[in-house]
C-alpha atoms as a PDB file:
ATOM      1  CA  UNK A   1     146.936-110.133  -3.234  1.00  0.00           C
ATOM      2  CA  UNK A   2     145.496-113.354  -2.811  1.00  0.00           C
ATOM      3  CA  UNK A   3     148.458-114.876  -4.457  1.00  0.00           C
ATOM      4  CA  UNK A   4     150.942-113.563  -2.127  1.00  0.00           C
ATOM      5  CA  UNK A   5     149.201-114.366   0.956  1.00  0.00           C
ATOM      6  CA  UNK A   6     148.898-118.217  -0.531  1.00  0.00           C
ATOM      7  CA  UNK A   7     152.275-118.346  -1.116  1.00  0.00           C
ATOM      8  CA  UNK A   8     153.287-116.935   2.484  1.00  0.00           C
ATOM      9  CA  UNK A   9     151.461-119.426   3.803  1.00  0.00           C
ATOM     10  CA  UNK A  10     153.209-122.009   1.661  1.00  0.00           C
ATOM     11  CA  UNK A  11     156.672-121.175   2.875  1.00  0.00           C
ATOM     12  CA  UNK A  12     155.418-120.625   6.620  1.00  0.00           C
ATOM     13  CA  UNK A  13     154.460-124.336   6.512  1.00  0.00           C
ATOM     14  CA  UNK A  14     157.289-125.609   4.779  1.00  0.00           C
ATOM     15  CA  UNK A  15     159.238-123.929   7.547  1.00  0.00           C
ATOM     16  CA  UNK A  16     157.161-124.835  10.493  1.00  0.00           C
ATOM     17  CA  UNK A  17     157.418-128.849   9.001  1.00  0.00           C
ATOM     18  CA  UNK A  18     160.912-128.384   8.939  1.00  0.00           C
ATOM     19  CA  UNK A  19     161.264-126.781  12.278  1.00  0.00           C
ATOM     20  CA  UNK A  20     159.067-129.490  14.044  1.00  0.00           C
ATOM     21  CA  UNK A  21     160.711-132.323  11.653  1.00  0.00           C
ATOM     22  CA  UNK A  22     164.047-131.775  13.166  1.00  0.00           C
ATOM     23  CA  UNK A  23     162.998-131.507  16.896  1.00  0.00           C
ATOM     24  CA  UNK A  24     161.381-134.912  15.977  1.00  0.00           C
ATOM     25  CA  UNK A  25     164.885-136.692  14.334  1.00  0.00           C
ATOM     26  CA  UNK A  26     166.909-135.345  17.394  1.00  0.00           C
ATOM     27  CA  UNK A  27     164.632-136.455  20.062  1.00  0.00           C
ATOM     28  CA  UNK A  28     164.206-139.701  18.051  1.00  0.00           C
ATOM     29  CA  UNK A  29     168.309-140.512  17.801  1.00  0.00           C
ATOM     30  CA  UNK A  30     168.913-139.222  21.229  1.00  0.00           C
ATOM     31  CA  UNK A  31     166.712-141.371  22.792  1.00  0.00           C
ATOM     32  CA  UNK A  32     163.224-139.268  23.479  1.00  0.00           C
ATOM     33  CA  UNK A  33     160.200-140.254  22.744  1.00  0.00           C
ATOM     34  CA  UNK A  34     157.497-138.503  20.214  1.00  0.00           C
ATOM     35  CA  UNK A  35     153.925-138.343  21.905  1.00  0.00           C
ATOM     36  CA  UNK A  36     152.125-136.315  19.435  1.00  0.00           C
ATOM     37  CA  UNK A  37     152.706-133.868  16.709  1.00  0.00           C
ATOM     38  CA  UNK A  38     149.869-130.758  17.935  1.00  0.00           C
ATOM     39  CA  UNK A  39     148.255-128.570  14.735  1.00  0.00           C
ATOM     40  CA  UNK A  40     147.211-125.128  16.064  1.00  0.00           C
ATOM     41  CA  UNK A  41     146.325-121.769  14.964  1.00  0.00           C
ATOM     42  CA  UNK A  42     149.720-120.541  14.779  1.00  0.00           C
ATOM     43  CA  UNK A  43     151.351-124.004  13.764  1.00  0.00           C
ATOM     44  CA  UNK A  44     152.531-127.201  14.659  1.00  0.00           C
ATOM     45  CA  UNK A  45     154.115-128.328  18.174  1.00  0.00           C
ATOM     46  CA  UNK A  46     155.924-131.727  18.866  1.00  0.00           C
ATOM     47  CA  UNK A  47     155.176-133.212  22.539  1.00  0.00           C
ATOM     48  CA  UNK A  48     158.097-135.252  24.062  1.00  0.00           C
ATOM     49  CA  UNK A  49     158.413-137.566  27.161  1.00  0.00           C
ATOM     50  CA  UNK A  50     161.024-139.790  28.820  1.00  0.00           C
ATOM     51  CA  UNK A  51     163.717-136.127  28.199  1.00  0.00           C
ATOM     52  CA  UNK A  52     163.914-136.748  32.426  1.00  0.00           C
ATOM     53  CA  UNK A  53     166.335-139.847  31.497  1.00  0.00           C
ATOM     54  CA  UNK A  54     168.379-137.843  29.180  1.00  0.00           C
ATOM     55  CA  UNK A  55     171.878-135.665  29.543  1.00  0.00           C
ATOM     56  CA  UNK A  56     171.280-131.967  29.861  1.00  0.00           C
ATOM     57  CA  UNK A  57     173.379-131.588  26.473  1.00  0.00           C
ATOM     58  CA  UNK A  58     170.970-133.642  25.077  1.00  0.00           C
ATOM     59  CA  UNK A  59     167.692-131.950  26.162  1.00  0.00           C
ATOM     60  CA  UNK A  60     169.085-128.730  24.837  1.00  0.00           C
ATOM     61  CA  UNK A  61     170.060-130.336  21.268  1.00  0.00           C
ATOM     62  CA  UNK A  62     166.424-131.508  21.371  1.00  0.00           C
ATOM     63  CA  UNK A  63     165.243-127.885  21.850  1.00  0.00           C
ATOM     64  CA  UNK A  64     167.602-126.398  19.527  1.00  0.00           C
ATOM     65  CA  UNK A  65     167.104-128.784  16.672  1.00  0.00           C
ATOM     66  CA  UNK A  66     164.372-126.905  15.438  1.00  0.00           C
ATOM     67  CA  UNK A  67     166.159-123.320  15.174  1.00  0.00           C
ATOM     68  CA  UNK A  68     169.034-124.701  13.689  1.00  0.00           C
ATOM     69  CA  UNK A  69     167.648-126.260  11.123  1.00  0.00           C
ATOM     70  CA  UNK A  70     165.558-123.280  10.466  1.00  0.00           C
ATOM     71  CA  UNK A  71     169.172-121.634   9.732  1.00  0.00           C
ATOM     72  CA  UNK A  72     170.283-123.927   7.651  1.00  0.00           C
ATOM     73  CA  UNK A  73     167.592-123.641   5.183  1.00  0.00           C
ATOM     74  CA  UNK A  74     167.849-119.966   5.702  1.00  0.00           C
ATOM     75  CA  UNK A  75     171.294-119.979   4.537  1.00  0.00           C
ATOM     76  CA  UNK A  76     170.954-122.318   1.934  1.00  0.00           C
ATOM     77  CA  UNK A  77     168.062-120.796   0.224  1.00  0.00           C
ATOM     78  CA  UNK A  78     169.656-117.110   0.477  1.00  0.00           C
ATOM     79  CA  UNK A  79     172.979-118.460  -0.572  1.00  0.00           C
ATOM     80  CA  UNK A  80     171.694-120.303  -3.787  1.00  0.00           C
ATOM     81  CA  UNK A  81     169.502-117.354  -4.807  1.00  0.00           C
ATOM     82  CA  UNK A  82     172.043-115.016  -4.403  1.00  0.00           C
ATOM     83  CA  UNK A  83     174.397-116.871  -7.028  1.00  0.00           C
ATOM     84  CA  UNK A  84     171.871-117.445  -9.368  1.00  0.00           C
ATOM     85  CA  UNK A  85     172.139-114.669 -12.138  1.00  0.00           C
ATOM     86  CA  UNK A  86     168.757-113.192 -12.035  1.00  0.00           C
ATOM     87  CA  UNK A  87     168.490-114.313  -8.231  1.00  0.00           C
ATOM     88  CA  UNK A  88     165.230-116.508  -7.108  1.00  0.00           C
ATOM     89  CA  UNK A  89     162.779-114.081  -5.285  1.00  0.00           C
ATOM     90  CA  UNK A  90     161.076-117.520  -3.823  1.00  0.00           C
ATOM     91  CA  UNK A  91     163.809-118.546  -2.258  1.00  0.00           C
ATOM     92  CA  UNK A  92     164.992-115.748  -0.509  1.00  0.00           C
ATOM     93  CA  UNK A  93     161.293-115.655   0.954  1.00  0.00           C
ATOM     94  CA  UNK A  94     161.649-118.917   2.041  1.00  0.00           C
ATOM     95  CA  UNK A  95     164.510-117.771   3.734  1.00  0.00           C
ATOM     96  CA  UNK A  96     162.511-115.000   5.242  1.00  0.00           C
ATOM     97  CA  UNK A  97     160.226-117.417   6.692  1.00  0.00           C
ATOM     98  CA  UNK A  98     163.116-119.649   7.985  1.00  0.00           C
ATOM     99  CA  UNK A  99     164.868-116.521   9.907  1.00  0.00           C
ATOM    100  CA  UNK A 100     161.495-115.076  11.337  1.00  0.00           C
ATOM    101  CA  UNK A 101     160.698-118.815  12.835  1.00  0.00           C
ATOM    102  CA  UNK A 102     163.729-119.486  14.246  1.00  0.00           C
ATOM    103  CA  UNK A 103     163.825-115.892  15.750  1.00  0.00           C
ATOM    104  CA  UNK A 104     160.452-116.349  17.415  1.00  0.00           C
ATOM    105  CA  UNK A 105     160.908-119.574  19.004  1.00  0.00           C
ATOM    106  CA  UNK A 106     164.234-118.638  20.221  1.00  0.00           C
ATOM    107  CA  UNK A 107     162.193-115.786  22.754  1.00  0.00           C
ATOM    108  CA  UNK A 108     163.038-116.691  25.807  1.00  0.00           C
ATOM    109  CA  UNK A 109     159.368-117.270  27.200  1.00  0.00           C
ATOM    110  CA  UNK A 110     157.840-120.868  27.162  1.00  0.00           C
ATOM    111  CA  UNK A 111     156.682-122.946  25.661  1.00  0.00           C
ATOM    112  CA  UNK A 112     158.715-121.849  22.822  1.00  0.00           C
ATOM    113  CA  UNK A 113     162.112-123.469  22.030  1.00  0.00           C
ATOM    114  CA  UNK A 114     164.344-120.361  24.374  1.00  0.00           C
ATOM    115  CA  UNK A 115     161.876-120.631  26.831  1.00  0.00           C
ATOM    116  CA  UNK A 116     162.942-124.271  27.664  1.00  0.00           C
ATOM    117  CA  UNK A 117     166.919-123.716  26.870  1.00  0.00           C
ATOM    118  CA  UNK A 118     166.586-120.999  29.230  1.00  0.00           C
ATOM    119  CA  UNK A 119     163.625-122.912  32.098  1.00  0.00           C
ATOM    120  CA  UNK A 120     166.730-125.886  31.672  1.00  0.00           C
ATOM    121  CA  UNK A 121     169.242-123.383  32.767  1.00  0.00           C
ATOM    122  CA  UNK A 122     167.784-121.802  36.056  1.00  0.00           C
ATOM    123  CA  UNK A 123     166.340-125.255  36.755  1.00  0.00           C
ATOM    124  CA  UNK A 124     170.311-126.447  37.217  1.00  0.00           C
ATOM    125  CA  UNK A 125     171.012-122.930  38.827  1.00  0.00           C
ATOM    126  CA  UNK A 126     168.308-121.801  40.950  1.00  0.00           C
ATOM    127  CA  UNK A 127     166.128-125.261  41.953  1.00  0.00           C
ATOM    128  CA  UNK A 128     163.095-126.878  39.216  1.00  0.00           C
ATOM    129  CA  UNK A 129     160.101-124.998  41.719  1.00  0.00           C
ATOM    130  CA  UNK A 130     162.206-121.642  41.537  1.00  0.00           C
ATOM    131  CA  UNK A 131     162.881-121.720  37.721  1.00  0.00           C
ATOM    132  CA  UNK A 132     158.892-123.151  37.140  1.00  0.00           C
ATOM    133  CA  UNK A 133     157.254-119.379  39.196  1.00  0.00           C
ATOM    134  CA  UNK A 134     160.050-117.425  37.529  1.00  0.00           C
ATOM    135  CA  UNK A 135     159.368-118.584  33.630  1.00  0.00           C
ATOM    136  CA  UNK A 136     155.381-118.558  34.400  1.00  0.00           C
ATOM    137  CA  UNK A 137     155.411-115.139  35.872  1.00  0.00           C
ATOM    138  CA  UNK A 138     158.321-113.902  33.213  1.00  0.00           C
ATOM    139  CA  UNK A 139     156.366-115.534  30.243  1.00  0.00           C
ATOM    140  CA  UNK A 140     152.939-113.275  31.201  1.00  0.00           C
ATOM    141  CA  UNK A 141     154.482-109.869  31.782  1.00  0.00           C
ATOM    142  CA  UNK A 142     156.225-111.115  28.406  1.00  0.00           C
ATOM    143  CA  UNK A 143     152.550-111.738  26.850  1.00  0.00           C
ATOM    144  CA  UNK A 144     150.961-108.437  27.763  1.00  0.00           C
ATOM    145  CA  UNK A 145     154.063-106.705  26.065  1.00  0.00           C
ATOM    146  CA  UNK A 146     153.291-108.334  22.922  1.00  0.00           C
ATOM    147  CA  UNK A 147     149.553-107.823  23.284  1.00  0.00           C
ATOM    148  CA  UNK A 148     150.570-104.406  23.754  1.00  0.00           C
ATOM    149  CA  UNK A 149     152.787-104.373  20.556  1.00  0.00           C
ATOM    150  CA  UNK A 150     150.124-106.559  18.679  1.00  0.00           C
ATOM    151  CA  UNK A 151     147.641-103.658  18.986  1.00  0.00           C
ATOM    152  CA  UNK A 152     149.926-100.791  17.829  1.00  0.00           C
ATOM    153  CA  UNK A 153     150.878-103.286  14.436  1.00  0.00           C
ATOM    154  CA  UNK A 154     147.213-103.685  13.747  1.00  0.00           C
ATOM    155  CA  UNK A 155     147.026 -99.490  13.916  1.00  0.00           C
ATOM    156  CA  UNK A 156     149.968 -98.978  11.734  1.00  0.00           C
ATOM    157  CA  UNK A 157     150.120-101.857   9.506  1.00  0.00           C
ATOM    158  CA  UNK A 158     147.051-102.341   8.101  1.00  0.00           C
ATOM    159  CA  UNK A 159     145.199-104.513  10.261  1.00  0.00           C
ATOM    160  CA  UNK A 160     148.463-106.917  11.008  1.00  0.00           C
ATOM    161  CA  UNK A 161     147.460-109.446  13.945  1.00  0.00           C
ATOM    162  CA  UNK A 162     150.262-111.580  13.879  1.00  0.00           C
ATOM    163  CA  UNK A 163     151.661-109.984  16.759  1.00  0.00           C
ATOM    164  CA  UNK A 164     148.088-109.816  18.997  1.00  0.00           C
ATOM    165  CA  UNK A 165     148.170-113.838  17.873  1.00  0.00           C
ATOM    166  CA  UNK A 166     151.552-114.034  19.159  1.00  0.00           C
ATOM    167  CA  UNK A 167     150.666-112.390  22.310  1.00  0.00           C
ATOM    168  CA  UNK A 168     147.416-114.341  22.850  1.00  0.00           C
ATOM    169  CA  UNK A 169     149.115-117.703  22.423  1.00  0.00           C
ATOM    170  CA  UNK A 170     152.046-117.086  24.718  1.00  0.00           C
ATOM    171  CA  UNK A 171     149.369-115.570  27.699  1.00  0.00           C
ATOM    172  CA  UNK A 172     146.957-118.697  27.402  1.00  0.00           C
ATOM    173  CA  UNK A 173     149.942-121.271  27.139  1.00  0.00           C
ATOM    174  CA  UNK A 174     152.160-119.735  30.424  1.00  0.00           C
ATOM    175  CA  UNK A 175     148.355-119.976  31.747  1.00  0.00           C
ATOM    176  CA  UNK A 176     147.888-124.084  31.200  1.00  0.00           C
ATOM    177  CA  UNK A 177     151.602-124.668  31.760  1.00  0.00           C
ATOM    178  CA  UNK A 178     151.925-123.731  35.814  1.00  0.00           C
ATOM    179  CA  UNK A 179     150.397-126.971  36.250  1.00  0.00           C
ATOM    180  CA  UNK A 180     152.054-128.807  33.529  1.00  0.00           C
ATOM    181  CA  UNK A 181     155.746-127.398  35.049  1.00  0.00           C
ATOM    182  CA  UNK A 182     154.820-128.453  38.568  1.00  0.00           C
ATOM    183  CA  UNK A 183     153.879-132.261  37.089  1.00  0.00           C
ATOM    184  CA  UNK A 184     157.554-132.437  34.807  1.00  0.00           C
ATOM    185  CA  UNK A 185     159.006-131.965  38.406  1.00  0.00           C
ATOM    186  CA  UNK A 186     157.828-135.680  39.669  1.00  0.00           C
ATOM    187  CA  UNK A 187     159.533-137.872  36.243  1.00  0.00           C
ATOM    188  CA  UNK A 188     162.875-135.629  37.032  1.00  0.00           C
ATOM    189  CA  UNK A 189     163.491-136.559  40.442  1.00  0.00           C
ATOM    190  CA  UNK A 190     162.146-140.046  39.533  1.00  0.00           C
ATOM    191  CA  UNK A 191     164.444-140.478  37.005  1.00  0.00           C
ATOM    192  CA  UNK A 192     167.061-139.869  39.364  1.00  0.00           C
ATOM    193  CA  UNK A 193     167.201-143.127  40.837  1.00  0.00           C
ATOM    194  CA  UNK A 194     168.345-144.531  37.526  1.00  0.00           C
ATOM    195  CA  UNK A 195     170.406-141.585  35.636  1.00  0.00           C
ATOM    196  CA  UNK A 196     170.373-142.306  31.766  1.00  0.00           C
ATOM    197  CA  UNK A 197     172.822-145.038  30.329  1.00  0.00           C
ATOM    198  CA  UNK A 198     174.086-145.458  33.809  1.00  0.00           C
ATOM    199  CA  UNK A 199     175.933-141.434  33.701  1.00  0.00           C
ATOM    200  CA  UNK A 200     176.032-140.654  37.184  1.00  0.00           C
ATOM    201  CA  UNK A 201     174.829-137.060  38.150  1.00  0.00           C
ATOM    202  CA  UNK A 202     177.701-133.934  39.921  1.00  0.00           C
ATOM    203  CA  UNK A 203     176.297-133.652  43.156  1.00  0.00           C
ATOM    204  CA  UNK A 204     175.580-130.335  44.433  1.00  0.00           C
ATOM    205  CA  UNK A 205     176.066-128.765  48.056  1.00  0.00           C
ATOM    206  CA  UNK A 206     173.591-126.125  49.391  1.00  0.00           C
ATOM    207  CA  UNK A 207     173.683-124.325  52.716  1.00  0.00           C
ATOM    208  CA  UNK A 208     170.235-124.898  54.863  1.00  0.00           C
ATOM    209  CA  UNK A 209     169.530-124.274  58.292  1.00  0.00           C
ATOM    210  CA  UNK A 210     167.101-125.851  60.903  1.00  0.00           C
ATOM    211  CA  UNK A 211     164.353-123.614  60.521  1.00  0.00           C
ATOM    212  CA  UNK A 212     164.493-123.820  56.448  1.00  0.00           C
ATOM    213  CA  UNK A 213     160.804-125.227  55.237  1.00  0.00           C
ATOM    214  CA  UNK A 214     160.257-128.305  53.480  1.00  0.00           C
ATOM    215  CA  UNK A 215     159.284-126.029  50.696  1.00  0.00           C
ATOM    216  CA  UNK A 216     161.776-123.922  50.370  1.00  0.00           C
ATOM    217  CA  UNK A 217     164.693-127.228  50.558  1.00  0.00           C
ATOM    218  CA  UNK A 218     162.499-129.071  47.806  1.00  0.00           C
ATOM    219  CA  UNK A 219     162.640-125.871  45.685  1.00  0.00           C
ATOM    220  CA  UNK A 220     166.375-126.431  45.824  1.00  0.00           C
ATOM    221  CA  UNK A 221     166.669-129.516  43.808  1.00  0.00           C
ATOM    222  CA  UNK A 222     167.506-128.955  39.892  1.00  0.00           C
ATOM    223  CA  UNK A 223     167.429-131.173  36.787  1.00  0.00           C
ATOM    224  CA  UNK A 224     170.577-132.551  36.608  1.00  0.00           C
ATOM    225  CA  UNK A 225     172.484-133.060  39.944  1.00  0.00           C
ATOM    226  CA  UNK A 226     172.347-134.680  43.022  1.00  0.00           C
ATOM    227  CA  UNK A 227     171.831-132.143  46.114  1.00  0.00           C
ATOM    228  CA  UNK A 228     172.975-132.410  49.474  1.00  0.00           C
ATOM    229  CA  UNK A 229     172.163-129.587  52.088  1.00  0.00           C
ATOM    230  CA  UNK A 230     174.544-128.717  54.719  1.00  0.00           C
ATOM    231  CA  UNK A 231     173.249-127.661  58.154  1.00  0.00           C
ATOM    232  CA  UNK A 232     175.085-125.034  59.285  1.00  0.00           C
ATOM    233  CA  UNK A 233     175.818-125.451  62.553  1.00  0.00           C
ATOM    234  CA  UNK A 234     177.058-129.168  61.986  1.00  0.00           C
ATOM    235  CA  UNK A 235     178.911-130.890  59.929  1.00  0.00           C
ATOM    236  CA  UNK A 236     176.002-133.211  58.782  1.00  0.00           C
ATOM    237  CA  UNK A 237     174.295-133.643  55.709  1.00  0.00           C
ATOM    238  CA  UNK A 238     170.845-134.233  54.876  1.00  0.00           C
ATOM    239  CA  UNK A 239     170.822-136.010  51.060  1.00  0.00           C
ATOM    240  CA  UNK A 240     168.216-135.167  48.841  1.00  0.00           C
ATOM    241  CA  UNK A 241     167.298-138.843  48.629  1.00  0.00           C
ATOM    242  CA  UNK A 242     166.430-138.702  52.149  1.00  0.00           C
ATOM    243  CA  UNK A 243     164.233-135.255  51.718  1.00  0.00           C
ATOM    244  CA  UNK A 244     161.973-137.382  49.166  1.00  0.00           C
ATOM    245  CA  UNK A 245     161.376-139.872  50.969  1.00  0.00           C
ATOM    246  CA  UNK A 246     159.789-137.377  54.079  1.00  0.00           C
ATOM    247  CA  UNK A 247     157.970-135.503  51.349  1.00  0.00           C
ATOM    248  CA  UNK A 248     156.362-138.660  49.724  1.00  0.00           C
ATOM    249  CA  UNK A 249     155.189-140.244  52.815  1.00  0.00           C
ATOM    250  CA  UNK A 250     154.535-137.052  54.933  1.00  0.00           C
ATOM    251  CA  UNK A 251     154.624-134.031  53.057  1.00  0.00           C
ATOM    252  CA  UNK A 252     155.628-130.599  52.782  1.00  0.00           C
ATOM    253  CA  UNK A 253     154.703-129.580  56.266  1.00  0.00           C
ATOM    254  CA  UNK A 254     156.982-128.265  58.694  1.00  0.00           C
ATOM    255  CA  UNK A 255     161.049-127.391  58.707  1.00  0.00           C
ATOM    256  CA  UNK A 256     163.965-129.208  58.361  1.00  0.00           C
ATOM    257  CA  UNK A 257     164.568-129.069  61.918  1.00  0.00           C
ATOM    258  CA  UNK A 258     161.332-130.444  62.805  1.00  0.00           C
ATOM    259  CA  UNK A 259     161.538-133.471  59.836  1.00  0.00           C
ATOM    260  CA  UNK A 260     165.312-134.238  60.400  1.00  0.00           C
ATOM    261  CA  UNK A 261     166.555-132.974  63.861  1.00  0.00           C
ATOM    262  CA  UNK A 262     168.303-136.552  64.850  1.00  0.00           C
ATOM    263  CA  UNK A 263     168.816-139.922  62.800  1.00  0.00           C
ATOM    264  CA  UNK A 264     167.672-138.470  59.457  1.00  0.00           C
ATOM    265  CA  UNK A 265     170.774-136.257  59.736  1.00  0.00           C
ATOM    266  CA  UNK A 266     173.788-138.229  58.742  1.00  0.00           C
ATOM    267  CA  UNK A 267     177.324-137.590  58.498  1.00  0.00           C
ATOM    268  CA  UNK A 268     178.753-137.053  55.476  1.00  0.00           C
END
């Protein structure tokens, strides 16, 4: 007994070094930088910074790096233990351990690896703000199902906790990241001023009206384009350039209307 829950640990670190080694290599070739490597109860995470300056493709090869090399060992450890004559029971539990890590992180919940594809794609669809409440509120109700789940597995299956772990961790890490979303969104539009390697952002048209808060246009902005809003009774546009440079000297307060109604409206 104590042998086999040794040697699960083994290959759940091999494939957790693996996992977090090739999140490392990608962000390192395409350009990101590596803060820290973070050990915690349930494994290691790799922090980034400076993935505002690079292409969407890019931030989602960063993100998937880890999976996909997860499914490469997978394969290759299956593969050479199935032709083997006797077959190699190690190996194909090392692929196990592969399959079940890439599976988890790929849940679409932050701040696990689907969790950020996913937070990446609303952020270009919906607006950064929008995508930030949806994934926080989405990644609880996601927690308490697993909580939920985690205490039926310790029932059945002989005091299992890995799920209750699972659970726990998700909950307490939506929890610290509300803030932690809300401060990515600053570096983002920062970066904008300078888009990586001199690529020059699609720009984006939304429809906004006079009485539209300052709020509610900022939420419109998303990672990777530039966004101008159309009023809709003229045909003037306010740039999102311009909206910035309201917000960081007066605000959020108030409506477009009230902010923009004369020169800061420009035509197009």
């Amino acid at each position: 007994m104590v042998i086999s829950i040794v040697t699960a640990l083994a290959w759940a670190i091999i494939a957790l070094v693996v996992h977090e080694s090739a999140h490392v290599l990608a962000a390192n070739y395409l350009g990101g930088k590596v803060e820290k490597v973070v050990i915690f109860p349930l494994g290691l995470r790799a922090r980034f910074r400076g993935l505002e300056k690079l292409a969407a493709w890019e931030r989602y090869v960063i993100y998937g790096a880890g999976s996909i090399a997860n499914v490469i060992i997978a394969a290759w450890t299956f593969t050479v233990s199935r032709l083997s004559y006797f077959g190699i029971p190690w190996l194909e539990e090392l692929a196990f351990f592969n399959l079940m890590l890439c599976i988890f992180n790929l849940l679409p919940v932050l701040p696990l690896d689907g969790g950020r594809i996913i937070h990446q794609f609303l952020s270009n669809r919906f607006g950064m703000l929008r995508a930030n409440r949806f994934m926080i509120k989405f990644g609880l109700c996601f927690s308490y199902i697993v909580i939920a789940l985690g205490f039926l597995q310790v029932i059945l299956y002989s005091y299992n906790i890995t799920l209750l772990c699972a659970g726990l961790y998700i909950k307490q890490q939506n929890r610290e990241m509300k803030s932690r979303l809300h401060l990515e969104f600053f570096p983002f539009l920062e970066a904008k001023k300078a888009p990586a390697r001199g690529r020059l952002m699609p720009r984006r048209r939304v429809q906004i009206s006079y009485d539209t808060t300052i709020k509610a246009a900022l939420a419109r902005l998303t990672m990777d384009h530039f966004t101008d809003f159309a009023n809709e009774k003229e045909s003037r546009l306010l740039t999102e350039a311009t909206l910035l440079e309201y917000v960081f000297a007066y605000g959020m307060h108030g409506t477009v209307g009230e902010a923009f109604y004369g020169d800061c409206w420009r035509m197009p």
